[in-house]
Protein backbone atom coordinates (compact mmCIF):
# COMPACT_ATOMS: atom_id res chain seq x y z
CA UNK A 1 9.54 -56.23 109.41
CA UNK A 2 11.91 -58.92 107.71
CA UNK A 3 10.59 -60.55 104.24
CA UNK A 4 10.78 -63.96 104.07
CA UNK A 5 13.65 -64.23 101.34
CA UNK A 6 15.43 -61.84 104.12
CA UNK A 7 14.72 -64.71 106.65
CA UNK A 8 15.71 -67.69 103.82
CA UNK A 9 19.08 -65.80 103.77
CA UNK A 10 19.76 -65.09 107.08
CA UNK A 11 18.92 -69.00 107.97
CA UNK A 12 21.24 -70.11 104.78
CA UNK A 13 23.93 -68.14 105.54
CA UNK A 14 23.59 -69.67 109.48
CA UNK A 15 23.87 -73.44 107.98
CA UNK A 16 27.06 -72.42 106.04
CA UNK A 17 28.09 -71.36 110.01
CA UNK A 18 27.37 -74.54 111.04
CA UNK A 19 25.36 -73.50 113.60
CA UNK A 20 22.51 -75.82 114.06
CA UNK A 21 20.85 -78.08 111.31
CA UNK A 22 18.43 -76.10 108.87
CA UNK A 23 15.21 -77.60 110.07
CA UNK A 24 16.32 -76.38 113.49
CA UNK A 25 17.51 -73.01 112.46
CA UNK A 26 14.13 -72.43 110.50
CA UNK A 27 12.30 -73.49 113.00
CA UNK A 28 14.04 -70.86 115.30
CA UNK A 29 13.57 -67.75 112.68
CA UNK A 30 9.82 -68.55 111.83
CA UNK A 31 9.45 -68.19 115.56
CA UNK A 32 10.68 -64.94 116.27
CA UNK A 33 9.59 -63.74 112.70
CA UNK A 34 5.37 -62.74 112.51
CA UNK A 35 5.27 -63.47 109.27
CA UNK A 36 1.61 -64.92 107.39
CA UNK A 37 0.64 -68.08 106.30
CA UNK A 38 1.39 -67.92 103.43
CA UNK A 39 5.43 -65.59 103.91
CA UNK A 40 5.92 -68.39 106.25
CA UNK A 41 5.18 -71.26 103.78
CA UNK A 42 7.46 -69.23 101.06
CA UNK A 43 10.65 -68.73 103.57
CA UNK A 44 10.41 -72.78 104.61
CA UNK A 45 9.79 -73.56 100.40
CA UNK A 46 12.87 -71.25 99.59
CA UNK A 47 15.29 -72.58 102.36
CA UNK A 48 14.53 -76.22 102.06
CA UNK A 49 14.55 -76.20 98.36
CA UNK A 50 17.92 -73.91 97.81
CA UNK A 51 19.34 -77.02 100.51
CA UNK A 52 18.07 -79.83 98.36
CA UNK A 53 18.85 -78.08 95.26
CA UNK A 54 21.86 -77.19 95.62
CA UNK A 55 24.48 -78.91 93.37
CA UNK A 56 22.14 -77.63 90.24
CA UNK A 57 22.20 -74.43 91.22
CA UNK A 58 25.75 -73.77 91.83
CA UNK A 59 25.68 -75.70 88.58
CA UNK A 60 23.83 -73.19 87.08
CA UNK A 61 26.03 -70.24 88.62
CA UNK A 62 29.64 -71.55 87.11
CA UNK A 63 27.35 -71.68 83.97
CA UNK A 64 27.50 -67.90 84.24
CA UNK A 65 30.77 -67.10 86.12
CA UNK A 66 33.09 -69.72 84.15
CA UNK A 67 33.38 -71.70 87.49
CA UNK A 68 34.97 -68.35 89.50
CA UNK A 69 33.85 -68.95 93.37
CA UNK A 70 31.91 -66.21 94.80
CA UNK A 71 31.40 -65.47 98.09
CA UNK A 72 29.72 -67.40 100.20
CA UNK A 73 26.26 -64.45 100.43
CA UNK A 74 26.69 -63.73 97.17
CA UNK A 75 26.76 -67.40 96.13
CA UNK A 76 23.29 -67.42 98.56
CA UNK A 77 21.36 -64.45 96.82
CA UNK A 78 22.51 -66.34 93.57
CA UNK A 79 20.58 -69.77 94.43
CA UNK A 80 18.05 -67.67 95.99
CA UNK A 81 16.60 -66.04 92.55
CA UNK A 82 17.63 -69.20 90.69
CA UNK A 83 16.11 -71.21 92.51
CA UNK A 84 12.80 -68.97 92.18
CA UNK A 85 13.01 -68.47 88.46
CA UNK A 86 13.66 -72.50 87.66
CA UNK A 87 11.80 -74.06 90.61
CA UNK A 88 8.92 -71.80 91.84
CA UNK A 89 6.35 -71.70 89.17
CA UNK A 90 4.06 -68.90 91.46
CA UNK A 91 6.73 -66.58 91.83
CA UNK A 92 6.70 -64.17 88.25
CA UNK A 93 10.47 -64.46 87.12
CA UNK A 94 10.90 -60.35 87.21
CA UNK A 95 9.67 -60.41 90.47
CA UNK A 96 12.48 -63.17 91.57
CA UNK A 97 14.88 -60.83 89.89
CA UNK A 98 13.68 -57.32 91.59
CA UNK A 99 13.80 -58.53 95.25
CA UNK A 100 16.33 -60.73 95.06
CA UNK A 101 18.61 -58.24 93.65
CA UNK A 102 17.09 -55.23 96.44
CA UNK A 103 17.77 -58.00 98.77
CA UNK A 104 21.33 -57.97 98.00
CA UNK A 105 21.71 -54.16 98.37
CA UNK A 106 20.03 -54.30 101.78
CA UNK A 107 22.91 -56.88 102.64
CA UNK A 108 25.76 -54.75 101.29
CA UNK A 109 26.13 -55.82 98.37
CA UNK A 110 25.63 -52.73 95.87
CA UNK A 111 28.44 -52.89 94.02
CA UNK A 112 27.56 -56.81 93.32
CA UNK A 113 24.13 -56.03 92.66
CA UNK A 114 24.41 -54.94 89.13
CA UNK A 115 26.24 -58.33 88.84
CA UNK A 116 23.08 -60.20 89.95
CA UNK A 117 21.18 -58.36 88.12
CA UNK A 118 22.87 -59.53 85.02
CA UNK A 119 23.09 -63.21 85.72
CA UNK A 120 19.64 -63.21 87.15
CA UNK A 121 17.84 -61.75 83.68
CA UNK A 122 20.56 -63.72 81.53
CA UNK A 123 19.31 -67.06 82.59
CA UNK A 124 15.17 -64.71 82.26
CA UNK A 125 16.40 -65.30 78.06
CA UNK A 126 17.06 -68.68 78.61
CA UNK A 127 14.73 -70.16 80.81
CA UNK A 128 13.07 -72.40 78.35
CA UNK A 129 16.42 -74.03 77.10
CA UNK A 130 17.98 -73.91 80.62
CA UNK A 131 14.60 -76.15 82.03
CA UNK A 132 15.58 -78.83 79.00
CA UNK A 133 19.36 -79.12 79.67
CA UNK A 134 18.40 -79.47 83.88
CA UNK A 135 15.72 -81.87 82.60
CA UNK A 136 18.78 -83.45 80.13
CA UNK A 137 21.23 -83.58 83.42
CA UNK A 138 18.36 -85.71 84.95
CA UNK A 139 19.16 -88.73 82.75
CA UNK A 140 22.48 -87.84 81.76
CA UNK A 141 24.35 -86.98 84.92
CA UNK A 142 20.94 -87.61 87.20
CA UNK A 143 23.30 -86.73 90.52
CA UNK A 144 23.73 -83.22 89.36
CA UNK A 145 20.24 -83.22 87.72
CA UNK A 146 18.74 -83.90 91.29
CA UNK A 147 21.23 -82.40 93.44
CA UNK A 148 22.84 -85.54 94.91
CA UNK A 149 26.00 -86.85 95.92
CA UNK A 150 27.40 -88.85 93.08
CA UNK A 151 28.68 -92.01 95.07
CA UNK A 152 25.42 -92.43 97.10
CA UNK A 153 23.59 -92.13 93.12
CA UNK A 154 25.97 -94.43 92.04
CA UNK A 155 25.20 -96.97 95.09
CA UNK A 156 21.50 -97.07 94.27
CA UNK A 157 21.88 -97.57 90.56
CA UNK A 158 23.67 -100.46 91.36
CA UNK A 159 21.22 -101.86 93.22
CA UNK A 160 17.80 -100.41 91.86
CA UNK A 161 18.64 -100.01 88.15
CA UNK A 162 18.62 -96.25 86.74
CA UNK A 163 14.89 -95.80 86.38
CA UNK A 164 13.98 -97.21 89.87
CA UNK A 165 16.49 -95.09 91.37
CA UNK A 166 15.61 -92.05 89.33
CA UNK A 167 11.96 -91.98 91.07
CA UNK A 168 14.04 -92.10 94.74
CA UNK A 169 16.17 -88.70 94.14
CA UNK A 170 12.60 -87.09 92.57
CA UNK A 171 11.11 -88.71 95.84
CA UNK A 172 14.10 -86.85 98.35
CA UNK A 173 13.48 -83.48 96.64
CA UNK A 174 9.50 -83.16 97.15
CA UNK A 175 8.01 -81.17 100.18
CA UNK A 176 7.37 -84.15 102.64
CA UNK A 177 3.62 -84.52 103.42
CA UNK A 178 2.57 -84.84 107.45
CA UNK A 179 1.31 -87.71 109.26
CA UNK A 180 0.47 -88.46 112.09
CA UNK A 181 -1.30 -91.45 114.06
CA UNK A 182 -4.51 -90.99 116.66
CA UNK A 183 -3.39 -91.84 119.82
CA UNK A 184 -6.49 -94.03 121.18
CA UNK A 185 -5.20 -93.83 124.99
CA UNK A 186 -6.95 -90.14 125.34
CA UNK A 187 -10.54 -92.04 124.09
CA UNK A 188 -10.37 -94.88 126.43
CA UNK A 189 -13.78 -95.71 127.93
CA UNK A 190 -15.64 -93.91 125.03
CA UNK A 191 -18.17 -96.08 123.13
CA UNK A 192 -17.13 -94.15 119.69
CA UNK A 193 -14.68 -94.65 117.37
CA UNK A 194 -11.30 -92.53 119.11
CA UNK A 195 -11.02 -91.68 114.99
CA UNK A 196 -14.58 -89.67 114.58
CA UNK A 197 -14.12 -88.26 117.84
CA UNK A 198 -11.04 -86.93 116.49
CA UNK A 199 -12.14 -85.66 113.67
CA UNK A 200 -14.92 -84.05 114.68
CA UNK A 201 -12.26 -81.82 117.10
CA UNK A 202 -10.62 -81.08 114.09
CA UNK A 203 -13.53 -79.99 111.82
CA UNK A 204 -13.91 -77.49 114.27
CA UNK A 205 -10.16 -76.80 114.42
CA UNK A 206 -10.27 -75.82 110.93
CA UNK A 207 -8.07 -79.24 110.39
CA UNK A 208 -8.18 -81.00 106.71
CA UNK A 209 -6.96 -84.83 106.79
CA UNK A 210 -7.23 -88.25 105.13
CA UNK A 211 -6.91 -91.39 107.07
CA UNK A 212 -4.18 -93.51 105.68
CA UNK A 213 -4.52 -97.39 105.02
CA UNK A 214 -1.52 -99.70 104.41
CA UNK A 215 -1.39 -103.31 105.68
CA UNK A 216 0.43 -102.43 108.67
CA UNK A 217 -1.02 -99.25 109.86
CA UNK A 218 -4.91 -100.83 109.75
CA UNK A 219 -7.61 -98.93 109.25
CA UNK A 220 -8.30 -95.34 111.68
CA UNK A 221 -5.02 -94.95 112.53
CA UNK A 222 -3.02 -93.09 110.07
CA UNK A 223 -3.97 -90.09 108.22
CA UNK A 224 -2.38 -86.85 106.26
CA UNK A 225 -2.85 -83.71 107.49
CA UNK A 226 -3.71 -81.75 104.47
CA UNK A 227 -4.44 -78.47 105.50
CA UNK A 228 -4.33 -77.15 109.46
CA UNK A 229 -3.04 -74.22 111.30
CA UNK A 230 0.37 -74.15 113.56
CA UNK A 231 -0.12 -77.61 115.15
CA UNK A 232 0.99 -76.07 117.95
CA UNK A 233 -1.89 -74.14 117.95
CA UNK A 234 -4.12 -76.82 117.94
CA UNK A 235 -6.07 -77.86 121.23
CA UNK A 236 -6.30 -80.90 120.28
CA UNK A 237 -2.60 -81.63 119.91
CA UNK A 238 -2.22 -79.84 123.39
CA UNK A 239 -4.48 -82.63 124.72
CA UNK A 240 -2.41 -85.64 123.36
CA UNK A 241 -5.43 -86.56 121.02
CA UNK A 242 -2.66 -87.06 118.27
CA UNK A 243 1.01 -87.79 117.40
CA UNK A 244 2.90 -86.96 114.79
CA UNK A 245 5.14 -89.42 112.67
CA UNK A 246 5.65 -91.09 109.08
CA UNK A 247 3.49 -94.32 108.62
CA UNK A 248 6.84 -96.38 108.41
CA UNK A 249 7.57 -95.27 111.59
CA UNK A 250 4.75 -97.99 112.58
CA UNK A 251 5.84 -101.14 110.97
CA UNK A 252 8.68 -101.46 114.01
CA UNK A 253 6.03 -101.73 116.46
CA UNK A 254 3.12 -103.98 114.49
CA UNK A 255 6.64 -106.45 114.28
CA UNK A 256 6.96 -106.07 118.00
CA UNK A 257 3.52 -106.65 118.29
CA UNK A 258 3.33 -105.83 122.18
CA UNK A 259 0.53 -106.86 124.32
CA UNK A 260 -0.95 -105.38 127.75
CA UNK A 261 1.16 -107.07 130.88
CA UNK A 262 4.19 -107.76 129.34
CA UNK A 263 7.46 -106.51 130.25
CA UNK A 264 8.88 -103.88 126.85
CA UNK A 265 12.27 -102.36 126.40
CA UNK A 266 12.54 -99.62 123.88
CA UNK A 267 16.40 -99.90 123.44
CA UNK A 268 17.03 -95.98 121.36
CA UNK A 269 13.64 -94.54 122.37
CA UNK A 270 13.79 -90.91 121.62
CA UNK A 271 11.83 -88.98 120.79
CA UNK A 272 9.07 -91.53 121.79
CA UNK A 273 6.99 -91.65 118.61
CA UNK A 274 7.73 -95.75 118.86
CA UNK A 275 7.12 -95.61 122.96
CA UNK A 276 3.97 -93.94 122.90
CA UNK A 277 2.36 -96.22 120.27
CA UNK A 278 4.04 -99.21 122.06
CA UNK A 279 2.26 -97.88 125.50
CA UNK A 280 -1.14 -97.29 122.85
CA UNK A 281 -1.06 -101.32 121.97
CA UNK A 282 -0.07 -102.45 125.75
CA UNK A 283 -3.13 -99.86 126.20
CA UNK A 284 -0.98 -98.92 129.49
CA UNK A 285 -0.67 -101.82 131.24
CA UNK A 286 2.01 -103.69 131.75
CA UNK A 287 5.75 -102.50 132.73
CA UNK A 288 7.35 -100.74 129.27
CA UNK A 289 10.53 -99.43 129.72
CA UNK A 290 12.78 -96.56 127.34
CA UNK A 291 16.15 -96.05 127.23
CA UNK A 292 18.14 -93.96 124.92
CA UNK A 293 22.15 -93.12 124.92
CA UNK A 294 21.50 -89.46 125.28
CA UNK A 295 20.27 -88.25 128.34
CA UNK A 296 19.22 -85.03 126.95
CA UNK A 297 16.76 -86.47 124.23
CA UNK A 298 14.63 -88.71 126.98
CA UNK A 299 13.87 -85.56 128.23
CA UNK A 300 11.35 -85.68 125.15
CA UNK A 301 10.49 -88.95 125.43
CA UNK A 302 8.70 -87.53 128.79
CA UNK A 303 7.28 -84.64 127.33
CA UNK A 304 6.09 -86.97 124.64
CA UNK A 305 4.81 -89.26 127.24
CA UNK A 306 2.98 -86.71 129.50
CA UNK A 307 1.26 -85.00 126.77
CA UNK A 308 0.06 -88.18 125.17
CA UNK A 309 -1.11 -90.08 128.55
CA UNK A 310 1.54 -92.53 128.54
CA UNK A 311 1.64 -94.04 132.33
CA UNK A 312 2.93 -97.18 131.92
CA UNK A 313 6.72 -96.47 131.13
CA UNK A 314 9.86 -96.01 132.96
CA UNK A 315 12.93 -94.79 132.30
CA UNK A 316 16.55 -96.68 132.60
CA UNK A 317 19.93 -95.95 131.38
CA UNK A 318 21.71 -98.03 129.73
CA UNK A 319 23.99 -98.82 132.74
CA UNK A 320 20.75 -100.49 134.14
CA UNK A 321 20.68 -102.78 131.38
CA UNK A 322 22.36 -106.00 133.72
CA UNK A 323 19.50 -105.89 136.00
CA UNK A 324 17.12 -106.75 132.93
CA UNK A 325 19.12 -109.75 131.80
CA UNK A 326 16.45 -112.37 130.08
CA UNK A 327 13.63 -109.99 131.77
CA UNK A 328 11.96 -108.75 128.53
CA UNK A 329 9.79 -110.43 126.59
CA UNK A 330 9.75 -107.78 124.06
CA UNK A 331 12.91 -105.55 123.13
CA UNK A 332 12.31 -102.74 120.21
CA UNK A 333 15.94 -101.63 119.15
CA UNK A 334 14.77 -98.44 116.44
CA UNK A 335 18.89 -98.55 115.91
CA UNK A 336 20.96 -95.13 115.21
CA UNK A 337 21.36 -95.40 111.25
CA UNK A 338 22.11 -92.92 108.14
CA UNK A 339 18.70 -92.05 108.02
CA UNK A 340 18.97 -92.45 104.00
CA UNK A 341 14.90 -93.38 104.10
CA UNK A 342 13.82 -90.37 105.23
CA UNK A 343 16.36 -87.74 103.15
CA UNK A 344 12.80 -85.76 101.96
CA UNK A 345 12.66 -84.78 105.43
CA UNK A 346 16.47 -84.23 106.39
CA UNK A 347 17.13 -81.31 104.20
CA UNK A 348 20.96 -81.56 105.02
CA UNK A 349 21.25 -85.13 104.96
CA UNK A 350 22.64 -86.14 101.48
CA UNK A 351 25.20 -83.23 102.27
CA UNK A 352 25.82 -84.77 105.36
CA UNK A 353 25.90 -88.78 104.87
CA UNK A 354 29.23 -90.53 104.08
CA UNK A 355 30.27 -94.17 103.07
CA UNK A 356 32.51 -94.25 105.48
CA UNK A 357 29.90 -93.35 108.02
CA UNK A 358 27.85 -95.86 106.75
CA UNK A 359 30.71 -98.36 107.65
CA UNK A 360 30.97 -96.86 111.43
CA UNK A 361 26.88 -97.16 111.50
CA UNK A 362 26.89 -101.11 110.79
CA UNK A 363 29.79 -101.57 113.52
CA UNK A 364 27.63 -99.74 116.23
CA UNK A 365 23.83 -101.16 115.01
CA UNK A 366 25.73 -104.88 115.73
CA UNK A 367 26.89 -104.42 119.05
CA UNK A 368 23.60 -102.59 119.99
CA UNK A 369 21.79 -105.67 118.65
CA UNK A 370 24.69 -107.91 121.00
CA UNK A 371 23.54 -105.52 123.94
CA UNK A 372 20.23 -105.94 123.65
CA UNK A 373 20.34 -109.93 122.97
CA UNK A 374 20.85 -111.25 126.53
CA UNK A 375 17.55 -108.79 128.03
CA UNK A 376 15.71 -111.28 125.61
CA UNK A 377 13.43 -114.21 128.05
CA UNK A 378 12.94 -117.50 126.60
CA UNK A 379 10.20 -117.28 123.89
CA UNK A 380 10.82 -113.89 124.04
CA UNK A 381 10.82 -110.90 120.81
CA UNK A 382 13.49 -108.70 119.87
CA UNK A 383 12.90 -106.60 116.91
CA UNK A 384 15.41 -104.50 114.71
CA UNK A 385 14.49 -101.53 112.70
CA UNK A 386 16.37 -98.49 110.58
CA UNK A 387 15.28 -95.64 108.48
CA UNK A 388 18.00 -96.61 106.10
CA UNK A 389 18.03 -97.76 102.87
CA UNK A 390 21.40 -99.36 102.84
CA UNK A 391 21.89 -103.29 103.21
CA UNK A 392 24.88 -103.39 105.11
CA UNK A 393 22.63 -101.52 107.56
CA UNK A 394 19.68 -103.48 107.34
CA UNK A 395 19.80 -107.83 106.68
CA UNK A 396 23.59 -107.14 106.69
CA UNK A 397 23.74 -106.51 110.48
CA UNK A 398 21.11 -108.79 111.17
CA UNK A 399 22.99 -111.91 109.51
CA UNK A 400 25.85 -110.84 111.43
CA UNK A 401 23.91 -110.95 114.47
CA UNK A 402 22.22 -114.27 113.72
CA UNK A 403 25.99 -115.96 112.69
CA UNK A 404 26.95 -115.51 116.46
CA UNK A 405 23.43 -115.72 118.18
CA UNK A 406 22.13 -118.77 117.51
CA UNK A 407 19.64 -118.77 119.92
CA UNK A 408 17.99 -116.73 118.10
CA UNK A 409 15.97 -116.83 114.55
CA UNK A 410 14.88 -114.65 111.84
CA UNK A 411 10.69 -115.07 111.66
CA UNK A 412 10.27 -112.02 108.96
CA UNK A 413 12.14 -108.64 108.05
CA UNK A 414 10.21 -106.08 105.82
CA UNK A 415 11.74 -103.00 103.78
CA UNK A 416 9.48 -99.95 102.66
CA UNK A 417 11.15 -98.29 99.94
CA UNK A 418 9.68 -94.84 99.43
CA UNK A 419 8.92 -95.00 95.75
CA UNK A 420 7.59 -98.33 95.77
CA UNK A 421 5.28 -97.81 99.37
CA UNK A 422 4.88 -94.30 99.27
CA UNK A 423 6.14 -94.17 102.44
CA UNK A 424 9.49 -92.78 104.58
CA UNK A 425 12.03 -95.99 104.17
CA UNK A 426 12.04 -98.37 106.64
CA UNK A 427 13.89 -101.87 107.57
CA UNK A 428 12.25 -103.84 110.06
CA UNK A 429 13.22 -107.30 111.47
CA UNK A 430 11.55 -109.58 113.76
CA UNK A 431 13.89 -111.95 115.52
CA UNK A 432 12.91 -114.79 118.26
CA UNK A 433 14.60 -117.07 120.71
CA UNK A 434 12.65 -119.73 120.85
């Protein structure tokens, strides 16, 4: 039976492949692997957190090697007891040594071992200086400190001031926390509260949670899961009684604001954690339609949809999009962006993101927001989010848009900012043609 460092490794060394992303190529392993509670919850702490950490901890490794590149396992087995002795306060630091390096001689490594070994239990003499100079490289060089890339630190000082920007990279290396959102369409015609019904199913399922308030969510809708078996598991996520998704993720649709009998377009709906909740507030009446440019993802959309109850939508293409011209009186574009709000939960992300990509990403968001301008009626909504962080992104594209629409007019746009809302980031802006 594999360990779970065995597993962290073996799901490493496949993101160095470039197989899959790492959420995806966990997701895979913990599947086939029958591991416990608890080995599971170790593998998923070890893999995400070598990923976030690591520009510190091949940091740490040229600290030992005098910058000589190892090979790419033997750079992995490296970060792996690193990462345990330095970040992993449960784990005792000989026992980070002992299987890491038994680990490596299970791999093939023997004649590296011994090697290890001896960079492992230097950095066991030094781990109380070694914690001050990483805590040091926090304020002094805070993109190596917190294991980002130094232009995209850079951008946010500028902007945010050191400090400010400080709390966003401590934000992007913390465990993300689950939410979720009751979905009220599986409690219609109950006299009770669709939240205490819920939780009552979930006191039973062994399920710990806290309802979540902000101005936009409203009260009963939002909670944390705290504690809770495989949510696959669960019945009642079977039954549709629940979705999950960040709290930002509902500030797009409160903006929208639809209401039962009007006509919806969900421009980029996949994976239909917007749709759904748009069907929940139309409360399934009315004609709400979701579109995405890959054909493959809408295929979740309609799982999404059938498991949560969702009658009310329909699926077009995009090449349908003529036959809705000034049809809508509500169109959600949830546009394709650099994600850089939600980089806790994209473990590859900061390795991933680019400036120039960010350039390509504004282009694209203002000709989606040109596409979907014309589907617009008369008094009709259309509303513009991201999960990015980045202005040219955000009011950027949108003053673009309004320079050469001016039909249309900016009523409000809203920004979360994870360490200010506590929240994924989130642009939102609501834009009517009067």
């Amino acid at each position: 039976m594999k360990k779970p460092r065995e597993i962290a490794v073996q799901v490493l060394q496949a993101r160095l492949a470039g197989d899959d992303y790492t959420e995806n190529l966990l997701e895979t392993a913990l599947a086939a692997a029958p591991l416990s509670p608890p080995d599971r919850g170790l593998c998923q702490e070890l893999v995400y957190g070598i990923v976030r950490q690591q520009l510190a901890l091949d940091w740490l490794i040229a600290r030992k090697t005098n910058g000589r590149p190892q090979k790419a396992t033997l750079q992995l087995l490296l970060q792996l007891g690193l990462y345990q002795i330095f970040w992993l306060d449960r784990i005792p630091d000989h026992a980070a040594v002992n299987e890491t390096v038994e680990l490596a001689k299970r791999a093939g490594f023997n004649t590296q071992a011994g090697f290890i070994n001896a960079v492992l239990r230097g950095y066991l003499r030094e781990v109380a200086g070694t914690k001050k100079l990483l805590a040091e490289l926090q304020t002094k060089q805070p993109w190596l400190g917190y294991s980002h890339p130094e232009w995209l630190v850079s951008r946010w000082q500028q902007r945010w001031g050191n400090d400010r920007t400080a709390q966003l990279l401590a934000w992007n290396n913390t465990p993300p926390r689950t939410y979720g959102r009751v979905n009220t369409l599986k409690y219609s015609g109950t006299k009770e509260s669709p939240a205490d019904l819920l939780r009552a199913k979930w006191r039973h399922e062994h399920v710990e949670a806290e309802f979540l308030t902000r101005d936009w969510t409203g009260e009963n809708l939002a909670f944390e899961l705290k504690e809770h078996p495989p949510l696959a598991t669960l019945e009642s996520f079977a039954q549709g009684r629940f979705y999950i998704q960040d709290p930002s993720t509902l500030l797009a649709v409160r903006a929208l604001d639809p209401k039962p009998g009007e006509t919806v377009l969900d421009l980029c709906a996949a994976p239909g954690g917007k749709t759904t909740f748009i069907a929940q507030r139309m409360n399934n009446h009315g004609r709400l339609l979701a579109s995405d440019f890959s054909a493959d993802r809408m295929k979740l959309v309609a799982q999404n949809c059938e498991r949560l109850g969702v009658t009310c939508v329909e699926v077009t293409s995009p090449a349908a999009f003529d036959d809705l011209a000034a049809q809508c009186d509500k169109v959600l574009l949830d546009a394709p962006c650099s994600n850089t709000g939600v980089m806790r939960r994209r473990v590859d992300l900061r390795w991933r993101v680019s400036a120039e990509e960010i350039k390509r990403l504004r282009i694209a968001q203002r000709d989606l927001l040109n596409q979907a301008a014309p589907l617009v009626k008369p008094g009709g909504v259309l509303v513009y989010s991201t999960c990015s962080l980045e202005p040219e992104e955000n009011s950027g594209v949108v003053k673009e848009f309004l320079a050469a629409n001016a039909d249309f007019k900016l009523e409000r746009e809203r920004e979360l900012i994870p360490f200010v809302d506590g929240v994924d980031g989130a642009f939102v802006a609501r834009l009517v043609k009067p």
